[in-house]
Every structure is written in structure tokens, then in C-alpha cells.
C-alpha atoms as a PDB file:
ATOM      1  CA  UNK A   1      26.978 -14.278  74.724  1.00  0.00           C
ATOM      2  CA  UNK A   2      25.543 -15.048  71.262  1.00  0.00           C
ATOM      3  CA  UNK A   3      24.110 -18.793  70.620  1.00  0.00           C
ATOM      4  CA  UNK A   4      24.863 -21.494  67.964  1.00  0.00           C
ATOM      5  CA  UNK A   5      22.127 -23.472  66.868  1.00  0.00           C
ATOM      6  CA  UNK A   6      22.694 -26.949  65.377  1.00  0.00           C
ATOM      7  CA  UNK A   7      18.974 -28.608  65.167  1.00  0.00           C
ATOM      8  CA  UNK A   8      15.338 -28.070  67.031  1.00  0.00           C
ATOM      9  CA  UNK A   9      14.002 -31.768  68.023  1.00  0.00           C
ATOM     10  CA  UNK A  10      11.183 -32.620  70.393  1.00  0.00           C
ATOM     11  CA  UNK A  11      10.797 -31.681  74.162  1.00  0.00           C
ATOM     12  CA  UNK A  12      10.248 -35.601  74.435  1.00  0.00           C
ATOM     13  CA  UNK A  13      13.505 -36.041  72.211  1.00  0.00           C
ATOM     14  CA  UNK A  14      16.125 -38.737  74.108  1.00  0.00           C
ATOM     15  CA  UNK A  15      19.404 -37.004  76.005  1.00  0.00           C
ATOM     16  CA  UNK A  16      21.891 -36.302  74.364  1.00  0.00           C
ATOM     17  CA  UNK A  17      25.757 -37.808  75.273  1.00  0.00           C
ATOM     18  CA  UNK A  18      26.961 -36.904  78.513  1.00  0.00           C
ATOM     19  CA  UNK A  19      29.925 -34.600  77.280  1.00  0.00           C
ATOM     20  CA  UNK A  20      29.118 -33.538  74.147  1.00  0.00           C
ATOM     21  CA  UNK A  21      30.884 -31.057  72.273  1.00  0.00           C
ATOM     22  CA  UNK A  22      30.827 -28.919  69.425  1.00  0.00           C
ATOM     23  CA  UNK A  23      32.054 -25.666  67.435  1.00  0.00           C
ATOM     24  CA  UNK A  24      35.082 -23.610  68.380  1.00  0.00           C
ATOM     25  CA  UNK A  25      38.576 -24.254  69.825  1.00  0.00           C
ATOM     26  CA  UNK A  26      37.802 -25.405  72.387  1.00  0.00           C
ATOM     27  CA  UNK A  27      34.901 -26.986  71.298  1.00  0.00           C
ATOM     28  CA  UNK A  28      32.268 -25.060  73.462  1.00  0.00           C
ATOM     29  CA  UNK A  29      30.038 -27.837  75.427  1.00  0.00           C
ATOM     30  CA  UNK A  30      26.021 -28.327  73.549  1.00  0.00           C
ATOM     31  CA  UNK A  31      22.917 -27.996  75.637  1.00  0.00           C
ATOM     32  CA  UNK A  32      19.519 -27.685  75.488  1.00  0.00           C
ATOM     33  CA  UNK A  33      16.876 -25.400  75.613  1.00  0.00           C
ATOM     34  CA  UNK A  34      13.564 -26.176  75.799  1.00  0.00           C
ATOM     35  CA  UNK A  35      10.582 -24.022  75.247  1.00  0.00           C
ATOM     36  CA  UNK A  36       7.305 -25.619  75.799  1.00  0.00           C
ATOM     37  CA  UNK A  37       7.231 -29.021  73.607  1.00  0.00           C
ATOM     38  CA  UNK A  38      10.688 -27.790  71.643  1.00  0.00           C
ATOM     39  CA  UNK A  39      13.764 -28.196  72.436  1.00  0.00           C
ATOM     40  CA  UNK A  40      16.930 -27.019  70.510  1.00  0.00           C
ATOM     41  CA  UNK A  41      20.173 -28.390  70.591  1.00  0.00           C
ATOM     42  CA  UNK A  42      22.732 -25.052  70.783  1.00  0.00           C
ATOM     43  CA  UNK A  43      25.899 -24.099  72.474  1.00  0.00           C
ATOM     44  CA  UNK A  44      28.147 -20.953  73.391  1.00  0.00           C
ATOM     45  CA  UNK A  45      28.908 -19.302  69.589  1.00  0.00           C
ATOM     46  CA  UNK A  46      32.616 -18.896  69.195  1.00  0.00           C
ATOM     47  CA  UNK A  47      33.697 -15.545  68.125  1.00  0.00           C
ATOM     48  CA  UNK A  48      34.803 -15.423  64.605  1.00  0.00           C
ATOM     49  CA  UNK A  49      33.264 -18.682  63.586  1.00  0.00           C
ATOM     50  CA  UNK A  50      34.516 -19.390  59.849  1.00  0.00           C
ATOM     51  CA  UNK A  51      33.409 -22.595  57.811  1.00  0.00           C
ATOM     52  CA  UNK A  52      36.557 -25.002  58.847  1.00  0.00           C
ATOM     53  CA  UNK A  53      36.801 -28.569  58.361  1.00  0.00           C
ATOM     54  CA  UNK A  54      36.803 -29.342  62.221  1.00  0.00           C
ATOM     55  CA  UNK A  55      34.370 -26.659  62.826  1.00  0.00           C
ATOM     56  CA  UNK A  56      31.815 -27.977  60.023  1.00  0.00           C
ATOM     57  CA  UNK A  57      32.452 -31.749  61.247  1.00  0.00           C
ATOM     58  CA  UNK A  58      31.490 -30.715  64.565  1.00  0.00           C
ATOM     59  CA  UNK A  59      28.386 -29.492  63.398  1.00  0.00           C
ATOM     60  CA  UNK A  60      27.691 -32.654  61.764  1.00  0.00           C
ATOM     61  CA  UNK A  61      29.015 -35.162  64.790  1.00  0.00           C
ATOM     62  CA  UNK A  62      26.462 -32.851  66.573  1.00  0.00           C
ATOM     63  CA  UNK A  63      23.616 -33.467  64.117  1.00  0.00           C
ATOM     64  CA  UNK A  64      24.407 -37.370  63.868  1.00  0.00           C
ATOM     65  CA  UNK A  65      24.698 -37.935  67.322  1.00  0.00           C
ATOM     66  CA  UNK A  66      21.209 -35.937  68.302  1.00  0.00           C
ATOM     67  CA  UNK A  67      19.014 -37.767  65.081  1.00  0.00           C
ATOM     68  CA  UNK A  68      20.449 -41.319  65.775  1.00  0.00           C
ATOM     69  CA  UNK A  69      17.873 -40.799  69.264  1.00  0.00           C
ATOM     70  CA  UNK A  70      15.044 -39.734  66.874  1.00  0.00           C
ATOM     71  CA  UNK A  71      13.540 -37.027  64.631  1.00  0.00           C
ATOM     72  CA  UNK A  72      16.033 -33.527  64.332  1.00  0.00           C
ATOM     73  CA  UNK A  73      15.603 -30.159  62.507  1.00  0.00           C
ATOM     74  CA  UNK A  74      19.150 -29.402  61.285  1.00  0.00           C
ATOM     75  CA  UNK A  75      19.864 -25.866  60.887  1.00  0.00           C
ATOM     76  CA  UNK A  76      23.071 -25.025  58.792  1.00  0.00           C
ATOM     77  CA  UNK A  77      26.537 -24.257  59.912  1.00  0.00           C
ATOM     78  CA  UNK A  78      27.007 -20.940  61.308  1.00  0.00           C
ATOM     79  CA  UNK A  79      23.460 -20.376  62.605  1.00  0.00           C
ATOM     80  CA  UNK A  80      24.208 -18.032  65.534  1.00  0.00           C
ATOM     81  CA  UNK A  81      21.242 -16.525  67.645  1.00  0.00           C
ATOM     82  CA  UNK A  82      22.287 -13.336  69.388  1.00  0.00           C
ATOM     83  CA  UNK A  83      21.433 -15.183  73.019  1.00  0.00           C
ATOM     84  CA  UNK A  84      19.363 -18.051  74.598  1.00  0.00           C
ATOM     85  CA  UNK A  85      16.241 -15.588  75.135  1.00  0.00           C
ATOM     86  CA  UNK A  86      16.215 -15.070  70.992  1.00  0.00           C
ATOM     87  CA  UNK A  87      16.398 -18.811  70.710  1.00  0.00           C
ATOM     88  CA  UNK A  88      13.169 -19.803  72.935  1.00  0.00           C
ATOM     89  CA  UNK A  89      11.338 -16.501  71.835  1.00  0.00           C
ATOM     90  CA  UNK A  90      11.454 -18.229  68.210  1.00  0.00           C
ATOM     91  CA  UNK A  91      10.779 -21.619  69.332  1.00  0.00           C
ATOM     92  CA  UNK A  92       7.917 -20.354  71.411  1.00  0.00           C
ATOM     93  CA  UNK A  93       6.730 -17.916  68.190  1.00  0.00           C
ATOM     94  CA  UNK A  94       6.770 -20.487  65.540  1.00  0.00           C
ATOM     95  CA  UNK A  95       6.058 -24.024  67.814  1.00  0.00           C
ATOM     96  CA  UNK A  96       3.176 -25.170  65.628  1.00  0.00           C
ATOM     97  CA  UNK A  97       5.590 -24.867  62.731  1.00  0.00           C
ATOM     98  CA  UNK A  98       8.640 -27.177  63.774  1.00  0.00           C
ATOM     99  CA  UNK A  99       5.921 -29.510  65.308  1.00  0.00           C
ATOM    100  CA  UNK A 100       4.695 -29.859  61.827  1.00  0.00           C
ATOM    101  CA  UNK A 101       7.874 -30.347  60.297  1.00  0.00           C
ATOM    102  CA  UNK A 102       8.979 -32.522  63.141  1.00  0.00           C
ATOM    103  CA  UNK A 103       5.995 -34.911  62.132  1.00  0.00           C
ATOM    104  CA  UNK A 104       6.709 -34.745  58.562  1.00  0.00           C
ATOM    105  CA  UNK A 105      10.612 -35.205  58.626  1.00  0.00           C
ATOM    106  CA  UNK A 106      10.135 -38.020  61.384  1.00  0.00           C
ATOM    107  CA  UNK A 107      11.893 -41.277  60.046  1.00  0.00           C
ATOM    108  CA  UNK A 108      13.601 -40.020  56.824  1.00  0.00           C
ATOM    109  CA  UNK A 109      16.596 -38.842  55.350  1.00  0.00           C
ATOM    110  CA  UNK A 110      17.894 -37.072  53.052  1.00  0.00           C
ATOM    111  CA  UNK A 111      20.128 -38.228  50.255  1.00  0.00           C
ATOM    112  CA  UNK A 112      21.937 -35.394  47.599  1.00  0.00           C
ATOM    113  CA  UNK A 113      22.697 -36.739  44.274  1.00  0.00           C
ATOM    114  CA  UNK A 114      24.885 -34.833  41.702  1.00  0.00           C
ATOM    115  CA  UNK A 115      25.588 -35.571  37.943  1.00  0.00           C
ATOM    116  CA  UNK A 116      27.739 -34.380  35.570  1.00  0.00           C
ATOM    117  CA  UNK A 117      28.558 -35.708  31.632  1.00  0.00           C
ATOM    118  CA  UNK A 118      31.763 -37.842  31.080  1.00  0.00           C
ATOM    119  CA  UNK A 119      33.332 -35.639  28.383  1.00  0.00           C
ATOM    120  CA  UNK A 120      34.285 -38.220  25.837  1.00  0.00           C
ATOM    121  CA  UNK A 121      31.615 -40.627  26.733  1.00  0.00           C
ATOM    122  CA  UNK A 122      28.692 -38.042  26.053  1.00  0.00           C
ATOM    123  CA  UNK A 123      30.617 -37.054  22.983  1.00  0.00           C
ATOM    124  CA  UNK A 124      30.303 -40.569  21.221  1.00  0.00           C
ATOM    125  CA  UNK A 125      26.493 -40.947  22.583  1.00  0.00           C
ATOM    126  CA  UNK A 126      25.721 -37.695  20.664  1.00  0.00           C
ATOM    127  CA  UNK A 127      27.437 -38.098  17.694  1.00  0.00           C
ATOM    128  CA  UNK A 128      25.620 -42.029  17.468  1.00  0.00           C
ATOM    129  CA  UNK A 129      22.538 -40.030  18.176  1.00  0.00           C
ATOM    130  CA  UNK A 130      22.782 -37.861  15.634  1.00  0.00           C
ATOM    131  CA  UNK A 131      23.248 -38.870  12.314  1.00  0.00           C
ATOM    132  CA  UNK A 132      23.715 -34.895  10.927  1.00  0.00           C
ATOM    133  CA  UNK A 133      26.616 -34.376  13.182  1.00  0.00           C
ATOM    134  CA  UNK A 134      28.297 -37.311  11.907  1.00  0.00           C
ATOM    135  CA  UNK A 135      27.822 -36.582   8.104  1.00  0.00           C
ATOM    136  CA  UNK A 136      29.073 -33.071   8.626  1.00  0.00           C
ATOM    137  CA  UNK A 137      32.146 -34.543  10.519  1.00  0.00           C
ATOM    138  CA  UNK A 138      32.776 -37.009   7.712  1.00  0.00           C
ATOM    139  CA  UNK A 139      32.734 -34.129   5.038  1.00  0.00           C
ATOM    140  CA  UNK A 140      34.952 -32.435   7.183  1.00  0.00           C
ATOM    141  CA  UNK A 141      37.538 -35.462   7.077  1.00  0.00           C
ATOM    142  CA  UNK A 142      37.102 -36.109   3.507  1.00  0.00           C
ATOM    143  CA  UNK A 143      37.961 -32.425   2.882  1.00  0.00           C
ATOM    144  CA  UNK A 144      40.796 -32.831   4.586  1.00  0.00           C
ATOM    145  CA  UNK A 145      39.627 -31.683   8.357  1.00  0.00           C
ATOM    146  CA  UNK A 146      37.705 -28.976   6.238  1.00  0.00           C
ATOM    147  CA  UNK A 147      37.432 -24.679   6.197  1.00  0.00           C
ATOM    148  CA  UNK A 148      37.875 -23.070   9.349  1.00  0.00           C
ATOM    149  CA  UNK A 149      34.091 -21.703   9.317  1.00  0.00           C
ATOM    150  CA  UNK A 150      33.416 -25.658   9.099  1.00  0.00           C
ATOM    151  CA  UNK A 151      34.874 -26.968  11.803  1.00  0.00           C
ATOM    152  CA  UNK A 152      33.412 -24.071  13.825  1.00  0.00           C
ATOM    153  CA  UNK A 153      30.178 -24.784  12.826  1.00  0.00           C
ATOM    154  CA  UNK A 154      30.646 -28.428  13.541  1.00  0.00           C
ATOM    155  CA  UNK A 155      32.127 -27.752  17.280  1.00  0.00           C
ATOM    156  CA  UNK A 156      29.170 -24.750  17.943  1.00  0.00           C
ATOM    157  CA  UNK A 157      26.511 -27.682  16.575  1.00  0.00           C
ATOM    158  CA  UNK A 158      28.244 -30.463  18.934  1.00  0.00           C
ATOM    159  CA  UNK A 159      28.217 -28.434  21.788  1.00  0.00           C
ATOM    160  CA  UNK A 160      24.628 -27.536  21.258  1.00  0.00           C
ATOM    161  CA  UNK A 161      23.635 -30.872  21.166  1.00  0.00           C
ATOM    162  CA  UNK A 162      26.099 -31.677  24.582  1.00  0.00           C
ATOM    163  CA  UNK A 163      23.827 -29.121  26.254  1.00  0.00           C
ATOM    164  CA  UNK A 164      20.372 -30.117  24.979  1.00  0.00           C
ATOM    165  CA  UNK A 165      21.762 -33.294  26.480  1.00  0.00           C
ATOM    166  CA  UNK A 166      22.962 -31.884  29.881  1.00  0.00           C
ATOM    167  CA  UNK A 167      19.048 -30.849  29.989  1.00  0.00           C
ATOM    168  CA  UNK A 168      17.639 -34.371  28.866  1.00  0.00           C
ATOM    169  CA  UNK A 169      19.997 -36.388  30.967  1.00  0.00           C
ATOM    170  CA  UNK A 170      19.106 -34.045  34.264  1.00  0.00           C
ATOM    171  CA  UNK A 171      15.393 -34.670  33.537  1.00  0.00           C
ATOM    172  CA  UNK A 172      15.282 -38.257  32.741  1.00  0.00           C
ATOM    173  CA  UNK A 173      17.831 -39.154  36.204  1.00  0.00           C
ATOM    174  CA  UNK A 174      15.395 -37.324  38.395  1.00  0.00           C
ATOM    175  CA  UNK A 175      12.521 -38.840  36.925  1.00  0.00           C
ATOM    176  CA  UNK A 176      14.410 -42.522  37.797  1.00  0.00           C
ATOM    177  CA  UNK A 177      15.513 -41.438  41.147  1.00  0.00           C
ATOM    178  CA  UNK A 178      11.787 -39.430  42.058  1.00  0.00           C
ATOM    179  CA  UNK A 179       9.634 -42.455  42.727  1.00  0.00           C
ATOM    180  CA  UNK A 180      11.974 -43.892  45.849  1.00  0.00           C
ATOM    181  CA  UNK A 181      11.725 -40.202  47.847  1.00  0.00           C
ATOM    182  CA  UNK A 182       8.774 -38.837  49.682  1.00  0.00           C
ATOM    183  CA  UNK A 183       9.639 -35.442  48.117  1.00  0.00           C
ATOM    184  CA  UNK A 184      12.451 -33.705  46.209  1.00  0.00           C
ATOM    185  CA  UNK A 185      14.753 -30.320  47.021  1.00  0.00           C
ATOM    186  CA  UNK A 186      16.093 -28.784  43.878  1.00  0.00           C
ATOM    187  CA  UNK A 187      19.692 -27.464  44.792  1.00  0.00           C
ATOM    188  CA  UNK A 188      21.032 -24.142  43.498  1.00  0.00           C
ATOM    189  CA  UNK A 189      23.154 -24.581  40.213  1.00  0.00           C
ATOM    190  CA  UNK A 190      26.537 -24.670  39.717  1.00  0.00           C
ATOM    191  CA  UNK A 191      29.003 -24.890  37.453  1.00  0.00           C
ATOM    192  CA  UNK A 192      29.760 -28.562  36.410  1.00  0.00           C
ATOM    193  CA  UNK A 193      26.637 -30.403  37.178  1.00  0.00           C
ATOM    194  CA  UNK A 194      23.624 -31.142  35.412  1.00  0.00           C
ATOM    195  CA  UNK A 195      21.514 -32.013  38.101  1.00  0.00           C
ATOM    196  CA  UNK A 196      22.028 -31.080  41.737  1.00  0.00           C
ATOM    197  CA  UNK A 197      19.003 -32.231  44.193  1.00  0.00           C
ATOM    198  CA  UNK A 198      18.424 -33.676  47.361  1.00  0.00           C
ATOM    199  CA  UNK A 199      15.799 -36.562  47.624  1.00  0.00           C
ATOM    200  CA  UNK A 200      13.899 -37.176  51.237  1.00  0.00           C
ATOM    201  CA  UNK A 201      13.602 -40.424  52.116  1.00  0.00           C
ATOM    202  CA  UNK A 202      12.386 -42.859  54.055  1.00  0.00           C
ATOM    203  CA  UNK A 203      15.095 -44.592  56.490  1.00  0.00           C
ATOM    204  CA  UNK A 204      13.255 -48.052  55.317  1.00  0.00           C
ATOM    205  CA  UNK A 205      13.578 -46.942  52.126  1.00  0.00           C
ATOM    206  CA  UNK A 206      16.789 -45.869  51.773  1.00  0.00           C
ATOM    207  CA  UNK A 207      18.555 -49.531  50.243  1.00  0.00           C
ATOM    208  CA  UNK A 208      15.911 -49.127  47.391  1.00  0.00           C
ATOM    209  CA  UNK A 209      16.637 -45.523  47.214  1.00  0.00           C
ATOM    210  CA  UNK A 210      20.564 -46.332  46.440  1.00  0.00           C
ATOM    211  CA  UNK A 211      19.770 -49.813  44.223  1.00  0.00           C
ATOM    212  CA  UNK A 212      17.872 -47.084  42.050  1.00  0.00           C
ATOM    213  CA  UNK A 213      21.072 -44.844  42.066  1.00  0.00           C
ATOM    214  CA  UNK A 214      22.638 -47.482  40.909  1.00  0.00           C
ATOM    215  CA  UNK A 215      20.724 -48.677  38.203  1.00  0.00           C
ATOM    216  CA  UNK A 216      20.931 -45.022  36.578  1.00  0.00           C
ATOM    217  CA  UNK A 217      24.733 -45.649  36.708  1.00  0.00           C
ATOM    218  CA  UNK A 218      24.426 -48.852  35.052  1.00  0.00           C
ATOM    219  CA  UNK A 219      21.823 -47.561  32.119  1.00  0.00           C
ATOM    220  CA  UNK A 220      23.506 -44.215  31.969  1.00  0.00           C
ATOM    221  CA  UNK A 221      27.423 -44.764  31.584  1.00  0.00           C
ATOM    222  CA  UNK A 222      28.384 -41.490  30.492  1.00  0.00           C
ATOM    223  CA  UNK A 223      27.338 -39.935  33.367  1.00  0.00           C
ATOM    224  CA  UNK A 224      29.366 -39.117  36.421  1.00  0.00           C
ATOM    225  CA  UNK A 225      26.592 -39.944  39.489  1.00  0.00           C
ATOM    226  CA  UNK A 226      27.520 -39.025  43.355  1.00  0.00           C
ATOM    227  CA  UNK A 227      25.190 -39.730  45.774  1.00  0.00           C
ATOM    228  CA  UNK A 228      25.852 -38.474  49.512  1.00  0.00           C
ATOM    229  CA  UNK A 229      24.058 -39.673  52.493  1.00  0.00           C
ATOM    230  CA  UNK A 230      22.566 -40.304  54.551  1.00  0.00           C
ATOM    231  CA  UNK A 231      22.043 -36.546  55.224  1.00  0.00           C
ATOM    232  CA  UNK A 232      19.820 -34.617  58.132  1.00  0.00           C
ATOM    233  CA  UNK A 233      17.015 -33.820  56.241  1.00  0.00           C
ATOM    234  CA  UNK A 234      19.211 -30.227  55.572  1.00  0.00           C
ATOM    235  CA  UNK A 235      16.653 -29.269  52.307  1.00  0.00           C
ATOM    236  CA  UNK A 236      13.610 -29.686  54.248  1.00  0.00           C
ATOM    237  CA  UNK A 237      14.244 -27.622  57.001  1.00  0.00           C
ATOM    238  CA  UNK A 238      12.861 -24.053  56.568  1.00  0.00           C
ATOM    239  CA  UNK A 239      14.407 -21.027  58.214  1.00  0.00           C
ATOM    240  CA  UNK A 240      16.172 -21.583  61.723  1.00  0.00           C
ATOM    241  CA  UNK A 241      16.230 -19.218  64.939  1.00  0.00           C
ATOM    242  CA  UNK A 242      18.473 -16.771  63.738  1.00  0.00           C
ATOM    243  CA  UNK A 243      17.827 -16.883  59.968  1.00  0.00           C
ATOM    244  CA  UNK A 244      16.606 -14.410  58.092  1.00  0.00           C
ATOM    245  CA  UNK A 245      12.826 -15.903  56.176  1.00  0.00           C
ATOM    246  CA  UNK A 246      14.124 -15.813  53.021  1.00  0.00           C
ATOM    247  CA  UNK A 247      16.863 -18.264  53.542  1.00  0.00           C
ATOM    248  CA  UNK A 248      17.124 -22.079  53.222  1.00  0.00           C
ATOM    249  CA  UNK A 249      19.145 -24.814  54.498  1.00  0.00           C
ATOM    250  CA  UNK A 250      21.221 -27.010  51.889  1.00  0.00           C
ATOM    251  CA  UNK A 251      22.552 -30.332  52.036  1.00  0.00           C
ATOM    252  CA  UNK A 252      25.664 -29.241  50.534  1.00  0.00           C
ATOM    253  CA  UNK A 253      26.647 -27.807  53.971  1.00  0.00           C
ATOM    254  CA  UNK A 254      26.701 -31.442  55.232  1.00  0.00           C
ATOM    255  CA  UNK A 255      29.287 -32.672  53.438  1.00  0.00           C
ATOM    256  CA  UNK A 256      32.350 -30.177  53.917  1.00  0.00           C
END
């Protein structure tokens, strides 16, 4: 039978809950393999495993309740291993690489922050910024809303400036937000977002790592700022057992 992986930890790593459970319906029961001074946390894969709100909240209860004893690797939902042998042969192959990470990750977090522009508040910042935009919109009114070709030209030159913005606003955040993490994970873009990244941070830290999310709110009203976490350091972790080496792991699949 194929094997799930949630995280790799420590052969020293505390037990884990008597009863724990995870994926599938039923939930399939975790357990451990260890391999030398490695131990990952896995259970039976379920066949047909699809990214479901119980399913991916299992993962997670799985995660939480293994790194509240101490340091985990968390792999992302859905990493299957075809059986416990392919598990500890990777373990075994790449041991002085998840020590290392193991050391590094030891005692942080991770927190994902996304930001997008409040439409109508980023409109009125640019148009105070920019003293062109607002002549040509006042020629336009005094013309009577003005030519069709004008008020193109005025929406192509506002929208320009919105997106020079979106570009400004994403540097200048991170650049508030960089000095509380001990390093940063760029997340892949999307549509609606100006900046999507995932900070690593120290679990002592992480109060002065959220006052400073707040203060960007504060000096930065027309922005929309979400921060989730704390996270398993998901955007840290490099490829797990049965990942291909390309791949990463992304803190978007800890919040489902």
C-alpha cells in the first residue's frame, strides 16, 4: 500500500498522541518511521485522495499536533510515497539534508502575508500623487466629460499609474515586513495580489513580526493586508519523499 507523508522531524522528536489520525474516510491512523536519526510522520494513503476541506485539515491537525513537541518538516498535502521502503530509502539518501534543515527551521514559523489595492482608495492616492492626471481630468470636466479618445487616454494613463503602484506598494510592504523574518519565500503570482510571500520567523519573534503587519496597515490604508499564521515553515521545506526535485512546498496549502 502506497504512503502519505505529512512532515520528517527528528529521531529524538517527542511521541506523538496516542490515537492520532489523519487523511481519508476513515481517517487512516499516523505512524512513524524512523530511519537512522529521521523520523517521518506518514500513514496508509487513501485511494483517490482529492484536496477536501476535512482531508486538508487533517493534514494540518497532523502538522500542528507533531511541531507543538518541537522542530517538523511539513511536506504538502497529497505527498504520497509508493510504500514505507521508498519513504526510509529517501530519508536514509538525503539524512544530512533534513538534518540541516531541521537545524535551520528549529524554533520558527512561518507567516504568509498577501496584499492587494483598495480600488477607490488607491484611486484618490494616485490622482493626489499626480498632479498631470488631475489636470487632464479637470479639462475633461470642463469640456463637458470630454472626446471619447480623452477619456480613454485618461483611464489607459490612470491605470498605468494603478500598476506602477501595485509594483511600488509590493516593494515598499516587503521592505517593512523583511527586517522581523530570518528569511523570505516569494509565492507564485496570482491574480489579485500585489505581493504574495511567506516570511520565516522566529517563534519569539513572532508578536513583533505581526505589530509590524500592523503598522503597514496603519501607514498604508489603501491596501488590503492578510496575514496567516502561524504556518509550518511550508516555504522552507525543499522537496519531500515522494516529490519530484523540481517542486516546492507553499504555504498556501496550509490554509484551505
Amino acid at each position: 500500500m502506497s504512503t502519505y507523508v505529512y512532515g520528517i522531524t527528528s529521531r529524538s522528536h517527542p511521541a506523538l498522541p496516542e490515537g492520532m489520525s489523519g487523511v481519508g474516510e476513515p481517517p487512516r491512523p499516523v505512524r512513524l518511521l524512523t530511519s537512522g536519526e529521521l523520523t517521518a510522520v506518514v500513514s496508509d494513503a487513501p485511494e483517490g485522495l482529492r484536496p477536501k476541506r476535512r482531508d486538508l485539515l487533517a493534514h494540518q491537525n497532523v502538522l500542528a499536533e507533531t511541531g507543538a513537541g518541537g522542530c517538523v518538516l511539513p511536506m504538502r498535502f497529497g505527498n504520497v510515497a509508493p510504500d514505507d521502503a521508498a519513504v526510509t530509502h529517501v530519508l536514509d539518501e538525503r539524512a544530512a539534508h533534513y538534518a540541516e534543515r531541521l537545524a535551520e527551521l528549529d524554533g520558527k514559523v512561518e507567516y504568509n502575508v498577501k496584499a492587494s489595492h483598495i480600488e477607490e482608495a488607491v484611486l484618490h492616492r494616485v490622482m493626489a500623487e499626480r498632479g498631470d492626471l488631475r489636470a487632464l481630468a479637470e479639462a475633461n470636466r470642463q469640456a463637458g466629460g470630454g472626446s471619447y479618445p480623452d477619456k480613454i487616454r485618461l483611464g489607459e494613463l490612470v491605470a498605468g499609474a494603478v500598476k506602477a503602484k501595485e509594483a511600488e506598494d509590493a516593494l515598499e510592504l516587503r521592505g517593512l515586513l523583511e527586517p522581523g523574518a530570518a528569511a523570505v519565500g516569494v509565492g507564485p503570482e496570482s491574480t489579485g495580489w500585489l505581493l504574495n510571500v511567506s516570511f520565516l520567523v522566529a517563534r519569539d519573534e513572532a508578536e513583533h513580526f505581526v505589530a509590524l503587519v500592523e503598522r503597514a496597515r496603519e501607514t498604508h490604508p489603501h491596501l488590503d493586508v492578510s496575514v496567516h499564521g502561524p504556518l509550518p515553515p511550508y516555504s522552507f521545506v525543499e522537496p519531500g519523499p515522494a516529490e519530484p526535485a523540481g517542486s516546492t512546498a507553499r504555504a498556501d496549502t496550509g490554509t484551505p
